[in-house]
PDB file of N, CA and C in Angstrom:
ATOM      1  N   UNK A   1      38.760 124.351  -3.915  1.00  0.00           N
ATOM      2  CA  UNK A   1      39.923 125.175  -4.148  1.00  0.00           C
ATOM      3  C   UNK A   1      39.628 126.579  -3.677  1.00  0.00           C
ATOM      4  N   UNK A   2      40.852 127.297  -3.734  1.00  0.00           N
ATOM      5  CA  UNK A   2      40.561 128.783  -3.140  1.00  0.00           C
ATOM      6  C   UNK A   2      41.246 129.884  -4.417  1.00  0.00           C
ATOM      7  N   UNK A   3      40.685 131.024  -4.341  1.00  0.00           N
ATOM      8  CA  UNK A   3      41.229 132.002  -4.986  1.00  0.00           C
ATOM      9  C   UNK A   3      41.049 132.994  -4.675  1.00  0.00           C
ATOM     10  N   UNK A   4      42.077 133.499  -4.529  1.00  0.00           N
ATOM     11  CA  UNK A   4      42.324 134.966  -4.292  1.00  0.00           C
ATOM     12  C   UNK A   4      41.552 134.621  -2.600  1.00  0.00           C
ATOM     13  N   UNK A   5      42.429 133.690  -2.250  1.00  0.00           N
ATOM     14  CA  UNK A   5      41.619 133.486  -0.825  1.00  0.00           C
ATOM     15  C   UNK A   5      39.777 133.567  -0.267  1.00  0.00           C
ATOM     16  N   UNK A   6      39.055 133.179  -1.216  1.00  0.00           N
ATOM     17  CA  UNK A   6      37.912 132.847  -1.413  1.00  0.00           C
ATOM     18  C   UNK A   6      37.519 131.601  -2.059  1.00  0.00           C
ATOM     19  N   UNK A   7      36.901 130.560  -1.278  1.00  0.00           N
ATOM     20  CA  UNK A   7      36.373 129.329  -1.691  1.00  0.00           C
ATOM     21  C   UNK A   7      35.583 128.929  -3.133  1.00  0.00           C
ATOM     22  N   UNK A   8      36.034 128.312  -3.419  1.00  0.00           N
ATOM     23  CA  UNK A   8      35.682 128.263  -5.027  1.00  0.00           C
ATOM     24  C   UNK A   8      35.009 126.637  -5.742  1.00  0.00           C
ATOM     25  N   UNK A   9      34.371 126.312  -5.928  1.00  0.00           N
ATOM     26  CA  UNK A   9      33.501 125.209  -6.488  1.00  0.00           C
ATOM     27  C   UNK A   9      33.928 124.855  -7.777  1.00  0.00           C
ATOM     28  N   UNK A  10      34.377 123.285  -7.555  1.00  0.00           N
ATOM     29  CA  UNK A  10      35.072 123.449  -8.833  1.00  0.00           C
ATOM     30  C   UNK A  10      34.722 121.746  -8.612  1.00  0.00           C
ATOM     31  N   UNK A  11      34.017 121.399  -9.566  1.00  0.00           N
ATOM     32  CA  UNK A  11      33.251 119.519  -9.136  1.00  0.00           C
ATOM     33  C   UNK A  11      34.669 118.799  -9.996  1.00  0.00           C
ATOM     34  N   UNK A  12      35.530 119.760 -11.178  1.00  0.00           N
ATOM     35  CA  UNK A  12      36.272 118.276 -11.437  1.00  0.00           C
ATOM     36  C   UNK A  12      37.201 119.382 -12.037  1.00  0.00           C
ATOM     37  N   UNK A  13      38.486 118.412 -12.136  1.00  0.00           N
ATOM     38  CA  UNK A  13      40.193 119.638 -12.089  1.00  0.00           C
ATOM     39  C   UNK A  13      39.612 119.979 -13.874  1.00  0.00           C
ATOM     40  N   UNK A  14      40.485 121.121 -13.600  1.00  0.00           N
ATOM     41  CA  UNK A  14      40.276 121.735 -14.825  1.00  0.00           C
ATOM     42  C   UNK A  14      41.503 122.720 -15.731  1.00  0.00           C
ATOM     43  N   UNK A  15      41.631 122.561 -16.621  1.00  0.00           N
ATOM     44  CA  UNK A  15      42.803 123.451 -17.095  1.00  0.00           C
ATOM     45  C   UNK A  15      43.111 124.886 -16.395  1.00  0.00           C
ATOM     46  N   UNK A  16      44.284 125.403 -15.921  1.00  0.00           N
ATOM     47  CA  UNK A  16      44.575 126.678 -15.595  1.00  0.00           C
ATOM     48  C   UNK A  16      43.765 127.527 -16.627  1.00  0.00           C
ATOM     49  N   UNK A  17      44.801 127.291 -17.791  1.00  0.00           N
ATOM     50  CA  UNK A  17      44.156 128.084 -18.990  1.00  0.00           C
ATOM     51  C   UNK A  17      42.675 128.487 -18.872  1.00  0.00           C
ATOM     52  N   UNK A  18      41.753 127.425 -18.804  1.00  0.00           N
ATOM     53  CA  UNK A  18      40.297 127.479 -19.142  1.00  0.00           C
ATOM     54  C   UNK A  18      39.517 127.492 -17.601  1.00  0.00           C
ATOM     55  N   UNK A  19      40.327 127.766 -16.451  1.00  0.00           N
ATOM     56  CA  UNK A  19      39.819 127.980 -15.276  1.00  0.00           C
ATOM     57  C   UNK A  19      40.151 129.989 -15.368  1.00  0.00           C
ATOM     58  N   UNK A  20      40.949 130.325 -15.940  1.00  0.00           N
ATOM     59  CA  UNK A  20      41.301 131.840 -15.957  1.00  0.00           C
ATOM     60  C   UNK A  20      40.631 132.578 -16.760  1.00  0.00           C
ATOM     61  N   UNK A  21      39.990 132.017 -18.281  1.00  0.00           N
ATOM     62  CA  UNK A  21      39.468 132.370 -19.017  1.00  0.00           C
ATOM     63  C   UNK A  21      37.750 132.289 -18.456  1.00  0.00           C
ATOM     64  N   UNK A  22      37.302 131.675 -17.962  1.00  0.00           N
ATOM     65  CA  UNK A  22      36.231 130.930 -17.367  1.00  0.00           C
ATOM     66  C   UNK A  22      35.826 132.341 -16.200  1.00  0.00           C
ATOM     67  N   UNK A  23      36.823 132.913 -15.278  1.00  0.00           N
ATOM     68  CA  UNK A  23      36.858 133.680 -14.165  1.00  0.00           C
ATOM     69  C   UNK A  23      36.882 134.936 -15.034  1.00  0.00           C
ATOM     70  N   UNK A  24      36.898 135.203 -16.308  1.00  0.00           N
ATOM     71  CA  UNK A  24      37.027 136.410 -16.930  1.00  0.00           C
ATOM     72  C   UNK A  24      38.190 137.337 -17.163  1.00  0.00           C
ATOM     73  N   UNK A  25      39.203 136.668 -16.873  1.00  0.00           N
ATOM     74  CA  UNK A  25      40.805 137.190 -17.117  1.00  0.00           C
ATOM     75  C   UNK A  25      41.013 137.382 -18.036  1.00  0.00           C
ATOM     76  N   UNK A  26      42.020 138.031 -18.558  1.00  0.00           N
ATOM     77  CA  UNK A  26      43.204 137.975 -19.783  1.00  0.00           C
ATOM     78  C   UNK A  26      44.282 137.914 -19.560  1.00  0.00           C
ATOM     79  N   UNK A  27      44.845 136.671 -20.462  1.00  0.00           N
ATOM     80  CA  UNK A  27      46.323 136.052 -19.660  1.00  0.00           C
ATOM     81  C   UNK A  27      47.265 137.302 -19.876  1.00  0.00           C
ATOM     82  N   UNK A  28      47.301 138.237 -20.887  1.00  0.00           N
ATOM     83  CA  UNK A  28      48.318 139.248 -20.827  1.00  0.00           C
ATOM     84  C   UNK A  28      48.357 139.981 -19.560  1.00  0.00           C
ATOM     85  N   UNK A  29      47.844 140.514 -18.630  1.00  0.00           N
ATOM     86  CA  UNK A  29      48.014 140.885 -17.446  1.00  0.00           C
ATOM     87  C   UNK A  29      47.752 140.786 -16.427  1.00  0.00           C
ATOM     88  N   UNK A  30      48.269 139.177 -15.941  1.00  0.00           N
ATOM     89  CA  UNK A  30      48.085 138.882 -15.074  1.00  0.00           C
ATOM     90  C   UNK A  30      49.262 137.786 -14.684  1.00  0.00           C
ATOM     91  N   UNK A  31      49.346 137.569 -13.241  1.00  0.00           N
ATOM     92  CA  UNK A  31      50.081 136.680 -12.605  1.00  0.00           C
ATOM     93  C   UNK A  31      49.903 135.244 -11.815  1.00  0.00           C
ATOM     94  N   UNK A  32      49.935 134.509 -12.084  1.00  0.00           N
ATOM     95  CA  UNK A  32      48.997 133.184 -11.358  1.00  0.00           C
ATOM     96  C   UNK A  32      49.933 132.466 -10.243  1.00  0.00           C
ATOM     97  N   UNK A  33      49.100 132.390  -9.043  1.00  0.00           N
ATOM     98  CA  UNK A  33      50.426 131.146  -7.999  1.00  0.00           C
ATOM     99  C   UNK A  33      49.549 130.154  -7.476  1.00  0.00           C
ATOM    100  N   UNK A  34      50.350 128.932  -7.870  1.00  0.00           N
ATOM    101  CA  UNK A  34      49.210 127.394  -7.453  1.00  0.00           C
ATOM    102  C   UNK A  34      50.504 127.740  -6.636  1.00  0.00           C
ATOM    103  N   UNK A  35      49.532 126.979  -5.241  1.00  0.00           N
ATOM    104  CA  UNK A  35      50.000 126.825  -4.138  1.00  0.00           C
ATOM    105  C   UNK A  35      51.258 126.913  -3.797  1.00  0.00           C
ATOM    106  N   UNK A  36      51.204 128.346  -3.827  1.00  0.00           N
ATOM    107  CA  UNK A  36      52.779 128.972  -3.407  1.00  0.00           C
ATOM    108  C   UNK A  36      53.821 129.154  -4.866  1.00  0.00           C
ATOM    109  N   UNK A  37      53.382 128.670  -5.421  1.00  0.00           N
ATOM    110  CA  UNK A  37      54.565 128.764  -7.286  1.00  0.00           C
ATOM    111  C   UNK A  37      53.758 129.212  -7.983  1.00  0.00           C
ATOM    112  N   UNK A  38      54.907 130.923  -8.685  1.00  0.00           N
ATOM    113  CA  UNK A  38      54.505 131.290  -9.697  1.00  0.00           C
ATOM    114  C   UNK A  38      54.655 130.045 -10.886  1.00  0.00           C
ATOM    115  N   UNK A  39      53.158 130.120 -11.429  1.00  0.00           N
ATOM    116  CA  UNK A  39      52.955 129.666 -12.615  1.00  0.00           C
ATOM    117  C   UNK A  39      53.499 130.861 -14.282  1.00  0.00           C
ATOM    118  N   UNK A  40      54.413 129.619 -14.851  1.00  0.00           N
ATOM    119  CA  UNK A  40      54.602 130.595 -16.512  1.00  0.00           C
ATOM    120  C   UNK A  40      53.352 130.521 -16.904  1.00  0.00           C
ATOM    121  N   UNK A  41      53.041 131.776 -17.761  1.00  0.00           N
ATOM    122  CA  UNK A  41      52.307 131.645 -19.103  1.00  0.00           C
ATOM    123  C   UNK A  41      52.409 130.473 -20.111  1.00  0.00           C
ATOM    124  N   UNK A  42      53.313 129.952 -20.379  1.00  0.00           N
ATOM    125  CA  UNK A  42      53.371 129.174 -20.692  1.00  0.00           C
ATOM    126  C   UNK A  42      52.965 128.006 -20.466  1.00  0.00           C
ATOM    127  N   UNK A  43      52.582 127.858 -19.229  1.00  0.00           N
ATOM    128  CA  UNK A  43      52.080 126.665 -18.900  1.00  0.00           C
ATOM    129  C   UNK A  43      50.872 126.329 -18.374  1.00  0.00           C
ATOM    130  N   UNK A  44      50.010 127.680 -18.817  1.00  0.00           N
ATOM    131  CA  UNK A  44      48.302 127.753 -18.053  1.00  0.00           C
ATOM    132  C   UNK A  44      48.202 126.483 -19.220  1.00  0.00           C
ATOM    133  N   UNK A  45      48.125 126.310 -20.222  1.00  0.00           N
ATOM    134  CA  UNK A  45      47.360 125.356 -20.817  1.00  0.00           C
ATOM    135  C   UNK A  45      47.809 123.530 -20.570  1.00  0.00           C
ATOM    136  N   UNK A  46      48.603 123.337 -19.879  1.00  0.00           N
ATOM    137  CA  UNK A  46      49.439 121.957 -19.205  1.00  0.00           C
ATOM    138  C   UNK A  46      49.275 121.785 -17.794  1.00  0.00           C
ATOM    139  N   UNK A  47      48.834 122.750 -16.900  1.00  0.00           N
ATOM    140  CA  UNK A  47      48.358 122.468 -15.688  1.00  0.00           C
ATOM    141  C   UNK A  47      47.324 122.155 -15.300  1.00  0.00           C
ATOM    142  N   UNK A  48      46.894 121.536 -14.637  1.00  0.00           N
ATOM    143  CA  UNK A  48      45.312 121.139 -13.976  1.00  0.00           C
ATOM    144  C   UNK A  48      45.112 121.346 -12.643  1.00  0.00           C
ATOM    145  N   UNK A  49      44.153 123.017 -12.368  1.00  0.00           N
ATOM    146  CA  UNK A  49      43.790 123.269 -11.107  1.00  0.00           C
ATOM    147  C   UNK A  49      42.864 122.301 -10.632  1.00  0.00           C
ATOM    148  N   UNK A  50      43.008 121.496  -9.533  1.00  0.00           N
ATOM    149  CA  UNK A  50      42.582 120.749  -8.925  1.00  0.00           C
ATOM    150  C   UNK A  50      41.316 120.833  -7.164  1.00  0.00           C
ATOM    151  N   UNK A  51      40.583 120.584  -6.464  1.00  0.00           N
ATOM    152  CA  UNK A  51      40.578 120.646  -5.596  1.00  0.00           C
ATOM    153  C   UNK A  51      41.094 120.607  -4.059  1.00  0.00           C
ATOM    154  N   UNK A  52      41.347 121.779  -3.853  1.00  0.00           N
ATOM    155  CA  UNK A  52      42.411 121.687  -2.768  1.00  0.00           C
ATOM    156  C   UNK A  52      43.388 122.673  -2.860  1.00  0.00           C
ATOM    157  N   UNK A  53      43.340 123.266  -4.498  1.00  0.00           N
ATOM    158  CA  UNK A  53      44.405 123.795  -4.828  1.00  0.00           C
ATOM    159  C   UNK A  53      44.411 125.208  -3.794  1.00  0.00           C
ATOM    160  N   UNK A  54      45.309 126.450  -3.766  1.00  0.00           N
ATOM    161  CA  UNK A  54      44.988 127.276  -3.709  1.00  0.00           C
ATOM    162  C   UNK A  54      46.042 128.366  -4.949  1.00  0.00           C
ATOM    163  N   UNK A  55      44.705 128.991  -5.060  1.00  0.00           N
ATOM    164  CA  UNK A  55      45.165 129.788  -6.588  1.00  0.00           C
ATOM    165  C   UNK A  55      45.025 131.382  -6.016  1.00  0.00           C
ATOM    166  N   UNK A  56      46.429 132.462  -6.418  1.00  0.00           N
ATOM    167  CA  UNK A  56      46.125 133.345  -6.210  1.00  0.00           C
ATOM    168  C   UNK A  56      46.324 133.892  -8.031  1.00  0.00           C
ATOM    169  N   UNK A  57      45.669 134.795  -8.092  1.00  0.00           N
ATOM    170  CA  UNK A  57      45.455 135.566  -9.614  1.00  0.00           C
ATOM    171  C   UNK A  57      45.569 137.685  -9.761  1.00  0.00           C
ATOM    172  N   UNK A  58      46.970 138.127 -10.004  1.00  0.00           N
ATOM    173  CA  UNK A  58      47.105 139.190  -9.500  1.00  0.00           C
ATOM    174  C   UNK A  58      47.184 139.638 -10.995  1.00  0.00           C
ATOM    175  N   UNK A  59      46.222 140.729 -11.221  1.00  0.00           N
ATOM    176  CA  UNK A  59      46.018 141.501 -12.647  1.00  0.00           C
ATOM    177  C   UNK A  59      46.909 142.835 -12.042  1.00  0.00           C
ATOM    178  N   UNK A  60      47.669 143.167 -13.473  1.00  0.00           N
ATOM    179  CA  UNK A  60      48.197 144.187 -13.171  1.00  0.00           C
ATOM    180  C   UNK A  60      47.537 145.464 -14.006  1.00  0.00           C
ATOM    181  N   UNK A  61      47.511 146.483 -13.408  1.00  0.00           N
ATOM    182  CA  UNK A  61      46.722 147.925 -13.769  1.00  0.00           C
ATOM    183  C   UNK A  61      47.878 148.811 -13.650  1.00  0.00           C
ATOM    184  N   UNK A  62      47.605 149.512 -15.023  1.00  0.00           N
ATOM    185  CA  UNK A  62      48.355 150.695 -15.810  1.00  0.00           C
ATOM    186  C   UNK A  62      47.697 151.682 -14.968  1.00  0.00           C
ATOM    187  N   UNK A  63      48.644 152.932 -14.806  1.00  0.00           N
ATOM    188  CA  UNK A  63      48.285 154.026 -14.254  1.00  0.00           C
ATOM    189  C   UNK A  63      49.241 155.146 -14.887  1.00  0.00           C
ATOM    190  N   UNK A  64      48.408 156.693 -14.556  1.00  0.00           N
ATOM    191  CA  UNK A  64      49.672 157.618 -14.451  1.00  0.00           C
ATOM    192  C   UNK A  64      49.484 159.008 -14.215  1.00  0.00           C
TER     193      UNK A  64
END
């Protein structure tokens, strides 16, 4: 699989949820797209990133 357009090792599919948590995220600010579709929050824990997938993961940062 790929993320954030970088090749990624992943021996067997694995929950969104626990593939984001795993990469060091926090689901509050951030945005997820399996291959081309925004993913809900709601549904990191019902999806299974797979091999092949491609995952982009866009954290959003406060400024001012």
């Amino acid at each position: 699989m790929k993320i954030n357009g970088e090749n990624f090792s992943q021996s067997k599919p694995v929950l969104l949820r626990d593939l984001i948590k795993n990469l060091g995220y926090s689901t509050d600010k951030i945005a997820v797209e399996l291959n081309g579709d925004i993913v809900p929050k709601s549904s990191y824990s019902e999806i299974t990133a797979r091999s092949g997938d491609i995952i982009e993961i866009v954290s959003f940062v406060g400024g001012g």
